[in-house]
C-alpha atoms as a PDB file:
ATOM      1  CA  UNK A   1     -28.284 -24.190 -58.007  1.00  0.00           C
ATOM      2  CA  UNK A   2     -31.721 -22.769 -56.392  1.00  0.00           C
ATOM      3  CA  UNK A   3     -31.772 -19.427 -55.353  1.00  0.00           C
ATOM      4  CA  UNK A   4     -34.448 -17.788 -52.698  1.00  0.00           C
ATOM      5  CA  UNK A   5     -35.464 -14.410 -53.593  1.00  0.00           C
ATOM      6  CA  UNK A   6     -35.832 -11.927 -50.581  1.00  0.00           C
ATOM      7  CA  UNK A   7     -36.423  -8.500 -52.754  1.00  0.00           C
ATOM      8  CA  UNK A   8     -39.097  -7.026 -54.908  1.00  0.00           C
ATOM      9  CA  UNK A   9     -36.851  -5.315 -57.663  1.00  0.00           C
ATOM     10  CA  UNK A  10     -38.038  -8.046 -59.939  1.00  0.00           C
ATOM     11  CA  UNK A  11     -42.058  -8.193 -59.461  1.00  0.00           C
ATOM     12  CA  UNK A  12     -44.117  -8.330 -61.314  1.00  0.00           C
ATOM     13  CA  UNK A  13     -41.973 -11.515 -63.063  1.00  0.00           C
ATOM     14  CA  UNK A  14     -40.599 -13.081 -59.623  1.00  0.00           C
ATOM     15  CA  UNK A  15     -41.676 -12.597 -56.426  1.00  0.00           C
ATOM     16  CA  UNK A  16     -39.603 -11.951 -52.458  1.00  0.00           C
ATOM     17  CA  UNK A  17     -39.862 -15.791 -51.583  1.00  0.00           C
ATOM     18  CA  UNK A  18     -40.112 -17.140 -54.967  1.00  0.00           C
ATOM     19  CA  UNK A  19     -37.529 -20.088 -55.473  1.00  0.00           C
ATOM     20  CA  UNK A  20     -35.081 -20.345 -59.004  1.00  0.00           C
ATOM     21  CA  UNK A  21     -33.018 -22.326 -60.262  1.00  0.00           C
ATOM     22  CA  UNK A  22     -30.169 -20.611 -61.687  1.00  0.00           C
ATOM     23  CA  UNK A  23     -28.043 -22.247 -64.405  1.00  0.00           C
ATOM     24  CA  UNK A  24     -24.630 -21.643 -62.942  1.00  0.00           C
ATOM     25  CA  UNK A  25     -22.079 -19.837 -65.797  1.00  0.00           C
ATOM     26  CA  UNK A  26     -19.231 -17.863 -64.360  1.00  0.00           C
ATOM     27  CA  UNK A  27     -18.306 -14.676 -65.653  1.00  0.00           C
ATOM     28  CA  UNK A  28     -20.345 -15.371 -68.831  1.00  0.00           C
ATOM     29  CA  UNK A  29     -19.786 -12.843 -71.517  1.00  0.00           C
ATOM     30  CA  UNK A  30     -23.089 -10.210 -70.609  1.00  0.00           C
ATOM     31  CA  UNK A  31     -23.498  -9.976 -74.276  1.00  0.00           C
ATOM     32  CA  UNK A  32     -24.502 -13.772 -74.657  1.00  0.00           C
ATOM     33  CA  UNK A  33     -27.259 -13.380 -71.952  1.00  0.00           C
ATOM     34  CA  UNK A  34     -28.765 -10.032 -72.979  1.00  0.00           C
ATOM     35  CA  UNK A  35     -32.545 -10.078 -71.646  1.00  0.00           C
ATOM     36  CA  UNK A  36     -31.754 -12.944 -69.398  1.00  0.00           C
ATOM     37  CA  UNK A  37     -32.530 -12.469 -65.505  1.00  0.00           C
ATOM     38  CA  UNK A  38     -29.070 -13.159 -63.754  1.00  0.00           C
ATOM     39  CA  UNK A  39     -27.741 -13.819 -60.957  1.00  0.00           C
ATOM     40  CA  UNK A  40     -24.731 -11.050 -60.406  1.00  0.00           C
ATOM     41  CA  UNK A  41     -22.693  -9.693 -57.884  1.00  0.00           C
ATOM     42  CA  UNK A  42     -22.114  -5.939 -58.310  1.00  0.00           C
ATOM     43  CA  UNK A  43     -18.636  -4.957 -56.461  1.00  0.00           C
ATOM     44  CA  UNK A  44     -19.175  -7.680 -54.356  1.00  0.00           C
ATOM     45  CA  UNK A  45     -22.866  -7.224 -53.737  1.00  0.00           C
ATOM     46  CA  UNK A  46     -25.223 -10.111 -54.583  1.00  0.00           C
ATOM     47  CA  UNK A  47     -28.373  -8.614 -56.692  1.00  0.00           C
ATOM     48  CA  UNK A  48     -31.152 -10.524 -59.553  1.00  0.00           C
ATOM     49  CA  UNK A  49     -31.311  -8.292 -62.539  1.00  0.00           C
ATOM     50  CA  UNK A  50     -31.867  -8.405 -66.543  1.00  0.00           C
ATOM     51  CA  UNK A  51     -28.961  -7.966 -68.438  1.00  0.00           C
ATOM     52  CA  UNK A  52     -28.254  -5.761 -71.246  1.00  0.00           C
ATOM     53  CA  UNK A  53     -25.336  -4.266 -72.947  1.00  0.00           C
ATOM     54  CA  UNK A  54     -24.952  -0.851 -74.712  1.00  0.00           C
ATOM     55  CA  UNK A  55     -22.195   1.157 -76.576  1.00  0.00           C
ATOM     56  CA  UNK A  56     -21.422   4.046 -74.835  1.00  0.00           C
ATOM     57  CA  UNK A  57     -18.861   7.075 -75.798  1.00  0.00           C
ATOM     58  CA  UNK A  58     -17.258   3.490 -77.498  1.00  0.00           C
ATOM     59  CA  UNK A  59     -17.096   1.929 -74.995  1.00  0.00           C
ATOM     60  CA  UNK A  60     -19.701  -1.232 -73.736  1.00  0.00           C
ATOM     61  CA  UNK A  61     -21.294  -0.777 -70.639  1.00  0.00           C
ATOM     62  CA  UNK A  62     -23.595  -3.399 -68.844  1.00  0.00           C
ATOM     63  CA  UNK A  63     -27.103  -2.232 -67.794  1.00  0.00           C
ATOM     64  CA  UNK A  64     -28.791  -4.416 -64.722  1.00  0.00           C
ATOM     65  CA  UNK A  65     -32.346  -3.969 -64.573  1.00  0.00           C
ATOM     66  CA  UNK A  66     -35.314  -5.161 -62.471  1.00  0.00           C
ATOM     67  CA  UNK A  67     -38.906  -5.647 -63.643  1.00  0.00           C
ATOM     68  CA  UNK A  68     -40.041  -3.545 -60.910  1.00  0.00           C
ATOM     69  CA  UNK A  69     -40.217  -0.090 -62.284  1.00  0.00           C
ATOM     70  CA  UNK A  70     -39.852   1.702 -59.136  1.00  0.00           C
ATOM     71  CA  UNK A  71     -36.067   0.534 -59.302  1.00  0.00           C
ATOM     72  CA  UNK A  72     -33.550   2.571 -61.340  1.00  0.00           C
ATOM     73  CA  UNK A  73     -31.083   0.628 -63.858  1.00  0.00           C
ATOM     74  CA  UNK A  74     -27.964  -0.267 -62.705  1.00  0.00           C
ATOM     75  CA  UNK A  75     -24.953   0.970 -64.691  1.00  0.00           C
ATOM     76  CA  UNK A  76     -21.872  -1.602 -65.036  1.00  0.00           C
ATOM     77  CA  UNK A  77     -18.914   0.559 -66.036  1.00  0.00           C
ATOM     78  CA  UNK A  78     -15.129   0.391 -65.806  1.00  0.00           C
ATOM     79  CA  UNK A  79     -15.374   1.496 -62.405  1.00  0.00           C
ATOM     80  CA  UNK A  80     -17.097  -1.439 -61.103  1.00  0.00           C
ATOM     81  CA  UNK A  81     -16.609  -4.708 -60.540  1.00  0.00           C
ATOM     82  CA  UNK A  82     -19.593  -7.257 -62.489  1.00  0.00           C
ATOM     83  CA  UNK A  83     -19.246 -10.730 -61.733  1.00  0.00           C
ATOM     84  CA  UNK A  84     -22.687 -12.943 -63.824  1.00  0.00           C
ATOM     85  CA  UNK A  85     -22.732 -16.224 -61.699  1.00  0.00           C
ATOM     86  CA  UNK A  86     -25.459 -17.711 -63.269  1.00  0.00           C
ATOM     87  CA  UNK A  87     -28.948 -17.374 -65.645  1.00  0.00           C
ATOM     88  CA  UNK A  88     -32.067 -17.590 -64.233  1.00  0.00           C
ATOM     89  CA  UNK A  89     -33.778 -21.015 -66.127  1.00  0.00           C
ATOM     90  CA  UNK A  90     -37.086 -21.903 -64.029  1.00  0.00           C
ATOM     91  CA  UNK A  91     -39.245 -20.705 -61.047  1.00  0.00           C
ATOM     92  CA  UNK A  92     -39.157 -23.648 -58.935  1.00  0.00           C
ATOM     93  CA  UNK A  93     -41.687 -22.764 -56.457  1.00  0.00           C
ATOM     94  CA  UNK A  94     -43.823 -19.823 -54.941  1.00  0.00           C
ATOM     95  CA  UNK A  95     -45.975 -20.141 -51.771  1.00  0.00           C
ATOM     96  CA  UNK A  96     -50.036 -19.384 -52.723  1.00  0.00           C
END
């Protein structure tokens, strides 16, 4: 499916506007997509982030985090809900 971005937590790499087309995989395992831009929803909340997993305390944890660097990570822990949709394959179009 194509996806319209309305934020800025991912600039420099996509742009509010920018269109994507986002290979649709539900509830992929995070650790297959680590590095991957995905499409998520966070307790229910839709957001565009790169994936990656850590151990922490033995335990995995899922970090969400935009290419903008005035965003803070996003921790995924037991006490919230992480749903991946889909991975982010192309940029489809951005208005010039």
């Amino acid at each position: 499916y194509c996806l319209r971005l309305t934020f800025d937590s991912m600039e420099p790499t996509l742009k509010p506007g920018d269109i994507v087309l986002v290979h649709y995989r539900p509830d992929v395992d995070p650790v297959l997509v680590q590095g991957r831009i995905c499409a998520c929803l966070v307790d229910g909340e839709p957001t565009l982030k790169r994936v990656s997993v850590d151990l922490r305390d033995g335990r995995q944890i899922v970090i969400l985090r935009g290419d903008n660097p005035a965003f803070q990570p996003v921790i995924i822990d037991e006490t919230h809900d992480l749903i991946i949709q889909g991975v982010v394959t192309t940029l489809v179009s951005r208005d010039l």
